[in-house]
N, C-alpha and C. Protein backbone atom coordinates (compact mmCIF):
# COMPACT_ATOMS: atom_id res chain seq x y z
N UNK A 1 290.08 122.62 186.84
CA UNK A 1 290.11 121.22 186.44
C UNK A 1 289.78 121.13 184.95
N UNK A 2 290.58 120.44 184.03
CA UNK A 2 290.40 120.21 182.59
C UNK A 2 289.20 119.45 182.51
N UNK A 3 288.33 119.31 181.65
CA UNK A 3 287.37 118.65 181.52
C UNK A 3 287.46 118.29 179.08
N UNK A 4 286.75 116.59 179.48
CA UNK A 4 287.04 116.79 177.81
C UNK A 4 285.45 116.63 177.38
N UNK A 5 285.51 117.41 176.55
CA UNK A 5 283.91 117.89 175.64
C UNK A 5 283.84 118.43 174.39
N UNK A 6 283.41 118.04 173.56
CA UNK A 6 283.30 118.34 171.92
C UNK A 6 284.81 117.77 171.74
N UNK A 7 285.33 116.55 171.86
CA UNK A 7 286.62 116.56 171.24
C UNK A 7 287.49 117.63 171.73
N UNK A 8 287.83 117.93 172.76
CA UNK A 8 288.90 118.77 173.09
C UNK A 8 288.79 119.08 174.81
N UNK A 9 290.27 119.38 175.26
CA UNK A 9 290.46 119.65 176.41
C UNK A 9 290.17 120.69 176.98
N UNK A 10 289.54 121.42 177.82
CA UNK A 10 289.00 122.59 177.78
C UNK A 10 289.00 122.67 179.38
N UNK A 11 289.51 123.62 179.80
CA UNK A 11 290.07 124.37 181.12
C UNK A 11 290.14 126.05 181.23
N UNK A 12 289.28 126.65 182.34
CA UNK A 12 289.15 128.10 182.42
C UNK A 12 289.66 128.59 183.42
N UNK A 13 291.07 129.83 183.26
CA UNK A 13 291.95 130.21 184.37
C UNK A 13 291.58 131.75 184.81
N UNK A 14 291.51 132.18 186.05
CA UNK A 14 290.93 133.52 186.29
C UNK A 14 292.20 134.26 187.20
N UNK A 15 292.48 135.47 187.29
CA UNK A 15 294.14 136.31 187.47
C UNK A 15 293.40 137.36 187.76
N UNK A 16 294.44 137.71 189.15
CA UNK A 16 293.61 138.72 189.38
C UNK A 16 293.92 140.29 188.72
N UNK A 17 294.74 139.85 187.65
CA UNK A 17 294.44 141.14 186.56
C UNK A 17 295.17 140.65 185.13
N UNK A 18 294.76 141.53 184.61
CA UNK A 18 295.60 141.06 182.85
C UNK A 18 296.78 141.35 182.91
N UNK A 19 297.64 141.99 183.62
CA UNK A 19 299.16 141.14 183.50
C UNK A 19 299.20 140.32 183.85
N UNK A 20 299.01 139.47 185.28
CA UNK A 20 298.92 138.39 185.54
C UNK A 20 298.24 137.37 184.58
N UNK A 21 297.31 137.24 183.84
CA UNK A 21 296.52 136.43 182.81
C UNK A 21 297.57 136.35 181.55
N UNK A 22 298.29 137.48 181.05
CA UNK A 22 299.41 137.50 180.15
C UNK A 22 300.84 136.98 180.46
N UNK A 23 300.97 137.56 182.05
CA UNK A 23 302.55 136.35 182.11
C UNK A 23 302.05 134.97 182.34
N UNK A 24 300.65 134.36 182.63
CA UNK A 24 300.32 133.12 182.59
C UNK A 24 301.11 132.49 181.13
N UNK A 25 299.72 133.41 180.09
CA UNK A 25 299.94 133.17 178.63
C UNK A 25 301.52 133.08 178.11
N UNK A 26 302.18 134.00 178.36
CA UNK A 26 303.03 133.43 178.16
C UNK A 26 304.43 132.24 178.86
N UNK A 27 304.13 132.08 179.57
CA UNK A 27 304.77 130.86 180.23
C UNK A 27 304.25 129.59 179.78
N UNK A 28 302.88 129.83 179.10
CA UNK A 28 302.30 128.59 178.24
C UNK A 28 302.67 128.38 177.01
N UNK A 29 302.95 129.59 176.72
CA UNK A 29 303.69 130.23 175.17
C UNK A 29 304.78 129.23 175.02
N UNK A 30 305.56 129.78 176.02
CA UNK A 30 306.87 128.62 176.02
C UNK A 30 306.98 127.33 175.93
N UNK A 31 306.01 126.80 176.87
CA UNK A 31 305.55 125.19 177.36
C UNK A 31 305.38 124.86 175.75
N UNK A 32 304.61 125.38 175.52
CA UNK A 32 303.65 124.65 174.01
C UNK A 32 304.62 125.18 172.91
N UNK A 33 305.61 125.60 172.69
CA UNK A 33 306.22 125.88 171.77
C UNK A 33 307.96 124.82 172.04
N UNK A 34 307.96 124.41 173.08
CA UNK A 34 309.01 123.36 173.78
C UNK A 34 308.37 121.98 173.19
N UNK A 35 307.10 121.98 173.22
CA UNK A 35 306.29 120.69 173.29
C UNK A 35 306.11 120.83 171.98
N UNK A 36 306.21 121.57 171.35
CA UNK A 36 305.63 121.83 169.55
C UNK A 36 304.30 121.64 169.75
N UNK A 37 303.30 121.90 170.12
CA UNK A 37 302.07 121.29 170.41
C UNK A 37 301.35 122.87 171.13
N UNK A 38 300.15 123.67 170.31
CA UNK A 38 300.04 125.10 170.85
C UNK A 38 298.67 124.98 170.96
N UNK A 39 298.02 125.36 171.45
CA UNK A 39 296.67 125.76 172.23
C UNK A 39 295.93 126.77 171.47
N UNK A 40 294.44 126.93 171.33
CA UNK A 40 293.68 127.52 171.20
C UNK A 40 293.25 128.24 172.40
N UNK A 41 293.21 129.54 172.44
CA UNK A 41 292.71 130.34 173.54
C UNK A 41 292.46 131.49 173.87
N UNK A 42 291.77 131.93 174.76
CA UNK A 42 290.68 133.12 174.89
C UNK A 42 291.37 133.84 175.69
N UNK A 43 291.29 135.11 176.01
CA UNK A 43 291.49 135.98 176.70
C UNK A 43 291.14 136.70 176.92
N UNK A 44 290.52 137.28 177.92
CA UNK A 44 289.67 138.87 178.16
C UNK A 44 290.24 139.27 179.54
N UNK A 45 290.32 140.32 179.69
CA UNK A 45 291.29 140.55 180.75
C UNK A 45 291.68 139.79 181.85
N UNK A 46 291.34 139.20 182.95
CA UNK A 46 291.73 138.49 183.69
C UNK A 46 291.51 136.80 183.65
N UNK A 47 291.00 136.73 182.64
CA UNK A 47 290.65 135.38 182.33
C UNK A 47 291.14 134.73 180.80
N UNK A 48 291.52 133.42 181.16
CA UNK A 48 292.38 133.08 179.93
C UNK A 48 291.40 131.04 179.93
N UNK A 49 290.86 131.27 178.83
CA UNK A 49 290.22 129.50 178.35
C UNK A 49 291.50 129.14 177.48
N UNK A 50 291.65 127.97 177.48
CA UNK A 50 292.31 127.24 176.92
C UNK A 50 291.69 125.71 176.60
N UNK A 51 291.78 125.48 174.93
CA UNK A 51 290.87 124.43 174.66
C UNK A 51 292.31 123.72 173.67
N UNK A 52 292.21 122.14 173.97
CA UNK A 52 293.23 121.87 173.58
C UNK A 52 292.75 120.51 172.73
N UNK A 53 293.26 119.90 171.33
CA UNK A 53 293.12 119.04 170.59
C UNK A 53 294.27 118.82 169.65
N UNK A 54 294.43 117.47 169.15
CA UNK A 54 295.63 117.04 168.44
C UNK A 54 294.83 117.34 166.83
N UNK A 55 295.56 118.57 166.24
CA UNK A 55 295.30 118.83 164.79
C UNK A 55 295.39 117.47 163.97
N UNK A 56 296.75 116.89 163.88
CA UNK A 56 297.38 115.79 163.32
C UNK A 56 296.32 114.72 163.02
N UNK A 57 295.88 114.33 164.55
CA UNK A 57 295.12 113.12 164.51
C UNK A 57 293.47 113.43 164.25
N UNK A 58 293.06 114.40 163.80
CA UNK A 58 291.73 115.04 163.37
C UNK A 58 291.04 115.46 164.40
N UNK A 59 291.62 116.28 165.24
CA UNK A 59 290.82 117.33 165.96
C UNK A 59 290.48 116.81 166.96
N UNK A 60 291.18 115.46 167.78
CA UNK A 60 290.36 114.66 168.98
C UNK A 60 291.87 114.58 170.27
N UNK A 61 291.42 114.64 171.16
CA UNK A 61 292.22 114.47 172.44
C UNK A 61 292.74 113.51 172.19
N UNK A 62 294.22 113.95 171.89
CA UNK A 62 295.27 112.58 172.31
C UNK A 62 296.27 112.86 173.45
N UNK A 63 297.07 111.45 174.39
CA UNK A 63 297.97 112.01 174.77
C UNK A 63 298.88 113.46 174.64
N UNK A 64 299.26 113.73 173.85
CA UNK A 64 299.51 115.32 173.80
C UNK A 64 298.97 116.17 174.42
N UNK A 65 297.87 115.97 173.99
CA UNK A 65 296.84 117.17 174.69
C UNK A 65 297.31 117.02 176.31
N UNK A 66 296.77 115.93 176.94
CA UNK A 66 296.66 115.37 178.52
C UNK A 66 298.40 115.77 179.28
N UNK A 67 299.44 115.67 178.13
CA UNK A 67 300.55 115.89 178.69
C UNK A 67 300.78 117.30 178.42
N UNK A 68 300.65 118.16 177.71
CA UNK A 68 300.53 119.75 177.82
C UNK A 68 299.73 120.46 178.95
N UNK A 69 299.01 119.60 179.41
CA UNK A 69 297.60 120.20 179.82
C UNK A 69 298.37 120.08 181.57
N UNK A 70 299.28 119.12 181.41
CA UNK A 70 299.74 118.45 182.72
C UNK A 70 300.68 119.40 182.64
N UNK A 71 301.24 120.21 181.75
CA UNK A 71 302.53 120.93 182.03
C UNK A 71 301.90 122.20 182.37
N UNK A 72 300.95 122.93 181.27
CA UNK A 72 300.22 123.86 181.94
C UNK A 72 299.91 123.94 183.28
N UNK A 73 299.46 122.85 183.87
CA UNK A 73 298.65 123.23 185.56
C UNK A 73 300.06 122.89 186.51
N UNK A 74 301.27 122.48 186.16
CA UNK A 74 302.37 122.75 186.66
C UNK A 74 302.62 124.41 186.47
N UNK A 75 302.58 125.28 185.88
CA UNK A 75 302.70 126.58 185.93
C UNK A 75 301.96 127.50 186.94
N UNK A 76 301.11 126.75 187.80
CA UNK A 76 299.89 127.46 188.68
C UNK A 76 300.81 127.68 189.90
């Protein structure tokens, strides 16, 4: 579940291995590069954070964010 804190969208995904955590990543790759709109995010092997904010509008959750975030958890 996304949750918003410090100005940004922030959601933590767990795979049960790092390929799986990497074909996540990239299927988000795509999403957010379709959307022009790309993500900040972590990765350590089976686990991938993703923290999301509108650069443009100074670093604060806008629509964008909420509709990426909605395309992301369509990929699950």
């Amino acid at each position: 579940m996304w949750q918003e804190k410090d100005n940004q969208l922030y959601r933590s995904f767990e795979f049960s291995d790092f390929k799986d955590a990497f074909a996540f990543m990239t299927k988000v790759a795509l999403v957010a590069e379709k959307m022009n709109h790309h993500p900040y995010w972590i990765n350590v092997y089976n686990k991938v954070e993703i923290y999301l904010s509108t650069h443009d509008a100074g670093n604060v959750v806008t629509e964008r964010d909420h509709r990426l975030a909605k395309a992301i958890d369509g990929l699950l």
